[in-house]
Every structure is written in C-alpha cells, then in structure tokens.
C-alpha atoms as a PDB file:
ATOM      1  CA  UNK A   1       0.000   0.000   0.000  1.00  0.00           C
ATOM      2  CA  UNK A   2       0.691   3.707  -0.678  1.00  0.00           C
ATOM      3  CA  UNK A   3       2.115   5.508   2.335  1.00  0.00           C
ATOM      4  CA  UNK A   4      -0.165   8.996   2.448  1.00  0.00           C
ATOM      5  CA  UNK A   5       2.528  11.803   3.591  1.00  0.00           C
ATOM      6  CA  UNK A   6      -0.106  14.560   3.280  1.00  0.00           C
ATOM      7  CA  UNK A   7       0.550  15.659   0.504  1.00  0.00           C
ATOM      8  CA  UNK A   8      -1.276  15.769  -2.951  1.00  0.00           C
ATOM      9  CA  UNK A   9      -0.416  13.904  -5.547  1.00  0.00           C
ATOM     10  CA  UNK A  10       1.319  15.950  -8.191  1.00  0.00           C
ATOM     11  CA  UNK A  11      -0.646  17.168 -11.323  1.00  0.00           C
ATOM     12  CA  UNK A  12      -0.304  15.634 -14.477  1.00  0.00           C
ATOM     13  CA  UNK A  13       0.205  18.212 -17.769  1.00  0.00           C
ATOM     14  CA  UNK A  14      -2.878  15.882 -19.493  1.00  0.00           C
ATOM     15  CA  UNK A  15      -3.671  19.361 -22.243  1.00  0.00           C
ATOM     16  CA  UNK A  16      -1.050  18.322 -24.332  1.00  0.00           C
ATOM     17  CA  UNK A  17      -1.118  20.131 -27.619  1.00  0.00           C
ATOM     18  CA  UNK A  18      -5.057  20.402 -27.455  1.00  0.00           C
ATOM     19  CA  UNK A  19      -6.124  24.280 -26.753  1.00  0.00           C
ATOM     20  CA  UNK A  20      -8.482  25.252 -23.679  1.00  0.00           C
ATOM     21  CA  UNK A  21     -11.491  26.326 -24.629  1.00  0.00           C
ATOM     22  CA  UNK A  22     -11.821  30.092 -24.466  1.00  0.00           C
ATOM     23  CA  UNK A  23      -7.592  30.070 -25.516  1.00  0.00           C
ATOM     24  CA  UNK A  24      -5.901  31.969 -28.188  1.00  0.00           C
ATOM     25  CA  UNK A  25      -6.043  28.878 -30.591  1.00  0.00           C
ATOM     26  CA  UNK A  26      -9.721  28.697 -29.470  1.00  0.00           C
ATOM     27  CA  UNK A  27     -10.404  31.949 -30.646  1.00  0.00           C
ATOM     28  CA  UNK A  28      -8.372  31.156 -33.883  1.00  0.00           C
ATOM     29  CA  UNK A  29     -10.561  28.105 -34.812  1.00  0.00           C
ATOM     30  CA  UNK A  30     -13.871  29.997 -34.231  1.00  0.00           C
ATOM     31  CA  UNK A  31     -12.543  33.063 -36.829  1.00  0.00           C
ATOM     32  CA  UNK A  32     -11.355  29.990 -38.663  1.00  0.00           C
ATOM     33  CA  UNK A  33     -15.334  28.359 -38.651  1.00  0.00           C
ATOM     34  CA  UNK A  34     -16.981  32.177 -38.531  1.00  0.00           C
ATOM     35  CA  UNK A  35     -15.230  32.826 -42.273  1.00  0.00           C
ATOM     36  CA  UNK A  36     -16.011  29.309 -43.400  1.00  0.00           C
ATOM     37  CA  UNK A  37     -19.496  30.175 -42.890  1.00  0.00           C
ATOM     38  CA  UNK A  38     -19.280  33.609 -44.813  1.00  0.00           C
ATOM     39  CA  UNK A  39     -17.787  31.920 -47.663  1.00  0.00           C
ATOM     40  CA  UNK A  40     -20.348  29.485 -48.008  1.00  0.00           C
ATOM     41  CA  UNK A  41     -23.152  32.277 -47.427  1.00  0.00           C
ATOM     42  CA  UNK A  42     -21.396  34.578 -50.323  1.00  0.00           C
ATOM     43  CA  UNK A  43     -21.128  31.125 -52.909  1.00  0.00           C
ATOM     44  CA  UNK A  44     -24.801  30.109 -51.919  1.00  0.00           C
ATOM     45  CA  UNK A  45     -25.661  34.170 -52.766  1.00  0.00           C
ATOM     46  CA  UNK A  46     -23.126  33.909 -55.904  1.00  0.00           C
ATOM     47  CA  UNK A  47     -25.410  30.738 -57.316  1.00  0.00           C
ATOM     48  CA  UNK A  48     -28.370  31.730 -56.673  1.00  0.00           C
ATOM     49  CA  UNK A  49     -27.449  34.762 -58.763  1.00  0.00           C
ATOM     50  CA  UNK A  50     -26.069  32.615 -61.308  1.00  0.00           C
ATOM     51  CA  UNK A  51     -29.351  30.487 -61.237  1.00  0.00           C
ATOM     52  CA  UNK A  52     -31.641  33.908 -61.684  1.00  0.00           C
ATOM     53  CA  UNK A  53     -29.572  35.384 -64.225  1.00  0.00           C
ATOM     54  CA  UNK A  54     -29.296  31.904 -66.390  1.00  0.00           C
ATOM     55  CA  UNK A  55     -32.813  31.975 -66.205  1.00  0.00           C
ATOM     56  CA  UNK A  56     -33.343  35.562 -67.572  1.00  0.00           C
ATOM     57  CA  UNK A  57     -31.134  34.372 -70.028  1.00  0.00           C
ATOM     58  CA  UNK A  58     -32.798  31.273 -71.615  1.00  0.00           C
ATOM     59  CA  UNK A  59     -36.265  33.315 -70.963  1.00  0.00           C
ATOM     60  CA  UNK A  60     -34.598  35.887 -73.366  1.00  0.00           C
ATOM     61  CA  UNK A  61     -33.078  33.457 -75.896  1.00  0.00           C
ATOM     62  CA  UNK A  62     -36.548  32.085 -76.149  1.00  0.00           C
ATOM     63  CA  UNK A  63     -38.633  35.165 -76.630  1.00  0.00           C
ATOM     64  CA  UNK A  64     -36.140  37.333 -78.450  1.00  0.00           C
ATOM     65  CA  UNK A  65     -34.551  34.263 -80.500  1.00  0.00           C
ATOM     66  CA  UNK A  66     -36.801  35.070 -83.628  1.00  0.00           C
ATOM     67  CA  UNK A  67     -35.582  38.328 -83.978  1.00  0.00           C
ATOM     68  CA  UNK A  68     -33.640  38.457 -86.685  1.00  0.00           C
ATOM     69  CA  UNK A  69     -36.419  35.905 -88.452  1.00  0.00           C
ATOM     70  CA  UNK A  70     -39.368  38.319 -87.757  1.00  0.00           C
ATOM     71  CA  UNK A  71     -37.422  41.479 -88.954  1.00  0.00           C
ATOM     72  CA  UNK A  72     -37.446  39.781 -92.481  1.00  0.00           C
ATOM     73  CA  UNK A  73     -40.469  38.386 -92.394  1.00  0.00           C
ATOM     74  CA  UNK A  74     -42.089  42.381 -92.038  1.00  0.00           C
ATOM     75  CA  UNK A  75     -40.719  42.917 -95.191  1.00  0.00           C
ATOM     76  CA  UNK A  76     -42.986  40.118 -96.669  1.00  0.00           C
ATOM     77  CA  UNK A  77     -46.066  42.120 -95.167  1.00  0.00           C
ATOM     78  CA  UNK A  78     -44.659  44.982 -95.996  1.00  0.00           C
ATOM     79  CA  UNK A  79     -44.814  43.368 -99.535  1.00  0.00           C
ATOM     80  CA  UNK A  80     -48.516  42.207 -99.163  1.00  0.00           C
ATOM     81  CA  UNK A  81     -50.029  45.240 -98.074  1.00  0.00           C
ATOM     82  CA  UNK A  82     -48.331  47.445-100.722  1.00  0.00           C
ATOM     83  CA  UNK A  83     -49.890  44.483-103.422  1.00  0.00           C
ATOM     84  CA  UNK A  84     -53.226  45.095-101.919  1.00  0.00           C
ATOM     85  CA  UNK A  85     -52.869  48.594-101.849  1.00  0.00           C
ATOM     86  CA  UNK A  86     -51.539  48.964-105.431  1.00  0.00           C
ATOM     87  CA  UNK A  87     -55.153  47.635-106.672  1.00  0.00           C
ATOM     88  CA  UNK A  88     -57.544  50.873-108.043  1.00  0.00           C
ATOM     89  CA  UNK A  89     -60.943  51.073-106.209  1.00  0.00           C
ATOM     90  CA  UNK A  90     -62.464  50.837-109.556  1.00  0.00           C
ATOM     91  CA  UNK A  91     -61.075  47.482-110.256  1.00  0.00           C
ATOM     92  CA  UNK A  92     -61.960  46.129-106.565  1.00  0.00           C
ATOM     93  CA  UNK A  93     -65.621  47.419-106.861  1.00  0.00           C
ATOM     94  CA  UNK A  94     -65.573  46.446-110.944  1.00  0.00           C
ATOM     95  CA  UNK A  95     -67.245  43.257-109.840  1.00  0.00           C
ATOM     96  CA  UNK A  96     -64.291  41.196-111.772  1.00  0.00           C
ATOM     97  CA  UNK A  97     -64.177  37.953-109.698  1.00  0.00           C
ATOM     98  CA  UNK A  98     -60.645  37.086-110.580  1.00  0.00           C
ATOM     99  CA  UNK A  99     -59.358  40.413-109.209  1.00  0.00           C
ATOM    100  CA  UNK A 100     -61.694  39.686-106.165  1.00  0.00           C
ATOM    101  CA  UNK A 101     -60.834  36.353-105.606  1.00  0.00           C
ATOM    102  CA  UNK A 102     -56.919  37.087-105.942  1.00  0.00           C
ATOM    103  CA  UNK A 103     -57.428  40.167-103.478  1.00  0.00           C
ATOM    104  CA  UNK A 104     -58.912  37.734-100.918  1.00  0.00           C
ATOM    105  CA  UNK A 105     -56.139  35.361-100.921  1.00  0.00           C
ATOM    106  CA  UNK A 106     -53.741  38.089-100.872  1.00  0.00           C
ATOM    107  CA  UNK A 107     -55.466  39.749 -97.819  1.00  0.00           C
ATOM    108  CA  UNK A 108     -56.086  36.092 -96.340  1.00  0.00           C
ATOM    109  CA  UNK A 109     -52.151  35.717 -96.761  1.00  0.00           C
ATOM    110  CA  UNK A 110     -51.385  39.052 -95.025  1.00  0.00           C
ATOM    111  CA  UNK A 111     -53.748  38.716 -91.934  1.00  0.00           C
ATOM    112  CA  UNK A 112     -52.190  34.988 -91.384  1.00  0.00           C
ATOM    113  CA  UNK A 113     -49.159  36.425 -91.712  1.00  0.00           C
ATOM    114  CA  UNK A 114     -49.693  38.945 -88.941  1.00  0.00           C
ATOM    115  CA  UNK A 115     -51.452  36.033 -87.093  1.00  0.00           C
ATOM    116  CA  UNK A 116     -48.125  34.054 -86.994  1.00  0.00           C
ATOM    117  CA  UNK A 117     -46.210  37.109 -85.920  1.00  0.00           C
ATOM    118  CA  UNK A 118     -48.187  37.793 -83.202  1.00  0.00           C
ATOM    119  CA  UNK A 119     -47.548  34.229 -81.638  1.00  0.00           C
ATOM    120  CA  UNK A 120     -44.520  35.348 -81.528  1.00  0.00           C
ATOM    121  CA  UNK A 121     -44.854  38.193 -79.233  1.00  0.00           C
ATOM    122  CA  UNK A 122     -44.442  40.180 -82.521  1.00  0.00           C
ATOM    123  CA  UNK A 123     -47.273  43.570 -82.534  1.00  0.00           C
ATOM    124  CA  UNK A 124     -47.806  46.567 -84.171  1.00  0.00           C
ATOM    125  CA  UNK A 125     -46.894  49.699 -82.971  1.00  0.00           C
ATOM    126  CA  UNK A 126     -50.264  51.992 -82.846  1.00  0.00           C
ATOM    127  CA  UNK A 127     -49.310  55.465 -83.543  1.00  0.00           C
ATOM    128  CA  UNK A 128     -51.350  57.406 -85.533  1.00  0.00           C
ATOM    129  CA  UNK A 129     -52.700  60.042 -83.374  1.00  0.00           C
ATOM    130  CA  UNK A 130     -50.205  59.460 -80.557  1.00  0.00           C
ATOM    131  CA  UNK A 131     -47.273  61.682 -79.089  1.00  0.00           C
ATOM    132  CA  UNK A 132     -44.497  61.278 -80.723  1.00  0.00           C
ATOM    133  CA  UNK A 133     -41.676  58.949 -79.023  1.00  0.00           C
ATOM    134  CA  UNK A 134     -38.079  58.365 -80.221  1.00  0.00           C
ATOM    135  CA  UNK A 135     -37.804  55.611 -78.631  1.00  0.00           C
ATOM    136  CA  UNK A 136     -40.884  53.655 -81.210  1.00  0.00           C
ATOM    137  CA  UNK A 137     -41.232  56.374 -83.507  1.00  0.00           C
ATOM    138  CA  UNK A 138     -39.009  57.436 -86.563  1.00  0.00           C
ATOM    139  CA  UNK A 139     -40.447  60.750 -87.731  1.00  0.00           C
ATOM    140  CA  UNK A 140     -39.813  61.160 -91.434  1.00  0.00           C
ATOM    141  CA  UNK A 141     -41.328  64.859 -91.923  1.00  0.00           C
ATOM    142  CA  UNK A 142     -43.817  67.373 -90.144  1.00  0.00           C
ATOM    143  CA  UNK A 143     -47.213  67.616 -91.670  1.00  0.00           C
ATOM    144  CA  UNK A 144     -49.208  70.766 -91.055  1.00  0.00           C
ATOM    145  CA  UNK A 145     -52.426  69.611 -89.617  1.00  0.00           C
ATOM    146  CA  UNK A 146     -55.350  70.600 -87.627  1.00  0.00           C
ATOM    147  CA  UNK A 147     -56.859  67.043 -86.783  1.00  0.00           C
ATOM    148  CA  UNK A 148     -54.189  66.513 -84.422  1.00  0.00           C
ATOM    149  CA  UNK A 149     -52.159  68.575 -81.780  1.00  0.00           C
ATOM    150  CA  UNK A 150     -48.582  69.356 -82.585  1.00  0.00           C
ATOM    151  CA  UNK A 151     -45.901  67.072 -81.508  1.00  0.00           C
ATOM    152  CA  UNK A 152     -48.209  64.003 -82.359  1.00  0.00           C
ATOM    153  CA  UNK A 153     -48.418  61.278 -84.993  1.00  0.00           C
ATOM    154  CA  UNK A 154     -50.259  62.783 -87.844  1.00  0.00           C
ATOM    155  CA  UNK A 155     -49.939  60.120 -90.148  1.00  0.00           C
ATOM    156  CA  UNK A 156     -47.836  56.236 -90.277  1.00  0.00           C
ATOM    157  CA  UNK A 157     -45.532  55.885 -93.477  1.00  0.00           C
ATOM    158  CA  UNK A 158     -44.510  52.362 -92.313  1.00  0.00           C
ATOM    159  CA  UNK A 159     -45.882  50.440 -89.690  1.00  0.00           C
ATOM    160  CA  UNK A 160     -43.581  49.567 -86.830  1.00  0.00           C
ATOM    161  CA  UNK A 161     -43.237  46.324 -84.623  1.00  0.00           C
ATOM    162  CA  UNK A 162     -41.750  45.374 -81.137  1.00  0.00           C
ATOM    163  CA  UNK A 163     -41.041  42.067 -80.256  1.00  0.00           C
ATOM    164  CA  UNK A 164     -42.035  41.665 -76.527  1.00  0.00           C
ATOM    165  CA  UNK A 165     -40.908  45.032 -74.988  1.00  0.00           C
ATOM    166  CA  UNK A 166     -38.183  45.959 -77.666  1.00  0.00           C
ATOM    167  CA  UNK A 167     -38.421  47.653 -80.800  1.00  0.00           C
ATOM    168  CA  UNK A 168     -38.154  45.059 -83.544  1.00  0.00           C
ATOM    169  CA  UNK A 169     -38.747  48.433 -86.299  1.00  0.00           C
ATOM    170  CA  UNK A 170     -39.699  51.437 -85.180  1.00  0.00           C
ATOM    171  CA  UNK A 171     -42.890  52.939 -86.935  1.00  0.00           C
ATOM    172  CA  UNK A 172     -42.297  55.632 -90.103  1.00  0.00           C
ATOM    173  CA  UNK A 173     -44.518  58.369 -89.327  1.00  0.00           C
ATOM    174  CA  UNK A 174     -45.315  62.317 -90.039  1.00  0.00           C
ATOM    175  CA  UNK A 175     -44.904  64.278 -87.054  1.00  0.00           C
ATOM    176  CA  UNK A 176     -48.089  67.118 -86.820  1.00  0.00           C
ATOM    177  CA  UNK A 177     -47.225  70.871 -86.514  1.00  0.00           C
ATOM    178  CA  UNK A 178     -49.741  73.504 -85.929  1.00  0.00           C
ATOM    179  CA  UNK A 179     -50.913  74.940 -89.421  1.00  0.00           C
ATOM    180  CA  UNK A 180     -49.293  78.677 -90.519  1.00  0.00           C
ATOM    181  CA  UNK A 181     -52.745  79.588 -90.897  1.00  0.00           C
ATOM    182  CA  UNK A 182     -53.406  79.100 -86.894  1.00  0.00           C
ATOM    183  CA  UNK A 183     -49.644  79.623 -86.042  1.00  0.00           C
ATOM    184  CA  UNK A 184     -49.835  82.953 -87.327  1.00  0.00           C
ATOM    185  CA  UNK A 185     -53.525  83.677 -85.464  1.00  0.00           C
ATOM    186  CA  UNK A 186     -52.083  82.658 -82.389  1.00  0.00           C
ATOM    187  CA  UNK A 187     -49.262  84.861 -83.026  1.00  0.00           C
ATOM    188  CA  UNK A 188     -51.645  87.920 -83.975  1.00  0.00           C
ATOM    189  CA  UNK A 189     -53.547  86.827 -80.128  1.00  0.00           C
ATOM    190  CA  UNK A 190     -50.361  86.902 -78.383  1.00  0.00           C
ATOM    191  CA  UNK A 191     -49.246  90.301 -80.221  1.00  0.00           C
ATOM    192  CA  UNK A 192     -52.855  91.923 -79.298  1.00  0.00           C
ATOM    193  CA  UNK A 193     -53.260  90.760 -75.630  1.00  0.00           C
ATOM    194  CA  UNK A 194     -49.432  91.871 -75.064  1.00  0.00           C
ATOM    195  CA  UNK A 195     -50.620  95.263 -76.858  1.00  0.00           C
ATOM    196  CA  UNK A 196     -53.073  95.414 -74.661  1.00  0.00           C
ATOM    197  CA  UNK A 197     -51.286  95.423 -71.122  1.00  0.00           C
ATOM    198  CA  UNK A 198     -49.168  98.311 -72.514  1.00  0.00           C
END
C-alpha cells in the first residue's frame, strides 16, 4: 500500500497540444469556422445569382430568338399590303371575280401572316394620333395639320413592330405641326393681348 505523507499527488500536464477552450487557438478556430461560414453564405448568394440570371437568359433566348427571323419576315407584309394597296378602287368594286378572288387570298395571306407574328410576341406599334416617341417612332417629316395637336403622330408611313418590350422596327410616321394659318392667329392673339397690357 501507498504511504499517504499529506501531501497531494502531483498534477499531471494531461492538455497536451489540445487548446483550452476560451484560448488563443480557441479563438483562432472559431474566426477559422466564422469565415467558413461567410464563404459558403457569399457562394450560396453567388449561385443563386447565377441560377436567376441563367434563367433571364434562356427566358430571353426564347422570346427574343426570332428576332432576326421576324425582322425579315415584315418585309414580306410589308410586300402584301403594298400588293393590296396597289389595286384601283375601280377594279376592286368592278365586280371582276378574278381580281376579287386574288385580293382575298392576298389579304387572307397578309392577316395569317400577322397572325403568326403575333404568336410570336411580334405587334404593331399603334401610332397614328399618338405623341411622338423616339424611342418607337421614326419621324420622317412634319405635316401641317389641324386634326391633331402638334408634336403628335399625324400620319404612319410604315408600320412599326416590337417584339415583346423591344423595338423590332420602329414605326415611319409624319410628325403634326400647328398649321401657318393658326400659327400665325395665335401669333396675332399673343401680339394683341401683349398690346393690350401696354
């Protein structure tokens, strides 16, 4: 048996390279985890971004992939209304059922045509009578006009088209100015009412 002199036994050094918690290479390994964790936040962030922005993409690719297709393909109706238009009044109302029949499939032609388009997120700009916007309109010339105010669409030279929300051809149109007849009125009013303050 052990003899007990009093005295306590003597304390083993059991740490050995292992850190206490709360120790300088405690706090160390929790920095260590704590930027671990923001770097896994910031690449979960970084695909999710990815993921939202691929999606835009192929959502894009889809809708806008037609483009170039469409843009020819308004030349075509472009082609068929001018063939329609080209035909006198006389010889539509003449009562001539070749010209009548050949008018129908030519109108037939152009409405499918616009049909197809349109399933394609491809639509006519309206303008006529609208104010005029750079950004859908291409004004051509200024037509002095009464029928409507100045600054609007007085009449559509070529019909434009956007494909979803961007301008696939912006529309040809006449841009309305006030007539001389009125503009110089308005200048005579302006003249007299300023005469009369003096």
């Amino acid at each position: 048996m052990a003899e007990d002199n009093g005295t306590a036994p003597e304390a083993k050094d059991v740490s050995g390279d292992k850190a206490a918690p709360g120790g300088a290479d405690g706090t160390a390994l929790e920095a260590e985890v704590a930027d671990l964790k923001d770097r896994l936040a910031r690449s979960f962030a970084e695909m999710e971004n990815l993921r939202k922005r691929t999606s835009r993409e192929i959502a894009d690719s889809r809708q806008y992939a037609v483009t170039s297709f469409a843009r020819d393909m308004l030349n075509v109706a472009d082609n068929l209304k001018r063939a329609i238009a080209a035909v006198p009044s006389e010889l539509r109302e003449g009562g001539n059922k070749a010209v009548t029949a050949f008018l129908d499939g030519v109108e037939v032609t152009e409405r499918g045509l616009e049909q197809t388009l349109g399933k394609f997120g491809v639509k006519a700009i309206e303008a006529k009578g609208e104010k005029f916007n750079p950004e859908f309109h291409q004004a051509i010339y200024e037509l002095e006009t009464a029928e409507v105010p100045p600054g609007a669409v007085a009449e559509v030279v070529q019909t434009g088209y956007v494909i979803g929300d961007r301008v696939l051809r912006p529309a040809m149109v006449a841009v309305a100015k006030a007539p001389a007849q009125s503009a110089a009125n308005s200048a005579e009013t302006v003249a007299t009412g300023s005469a009369e303050k003096t």
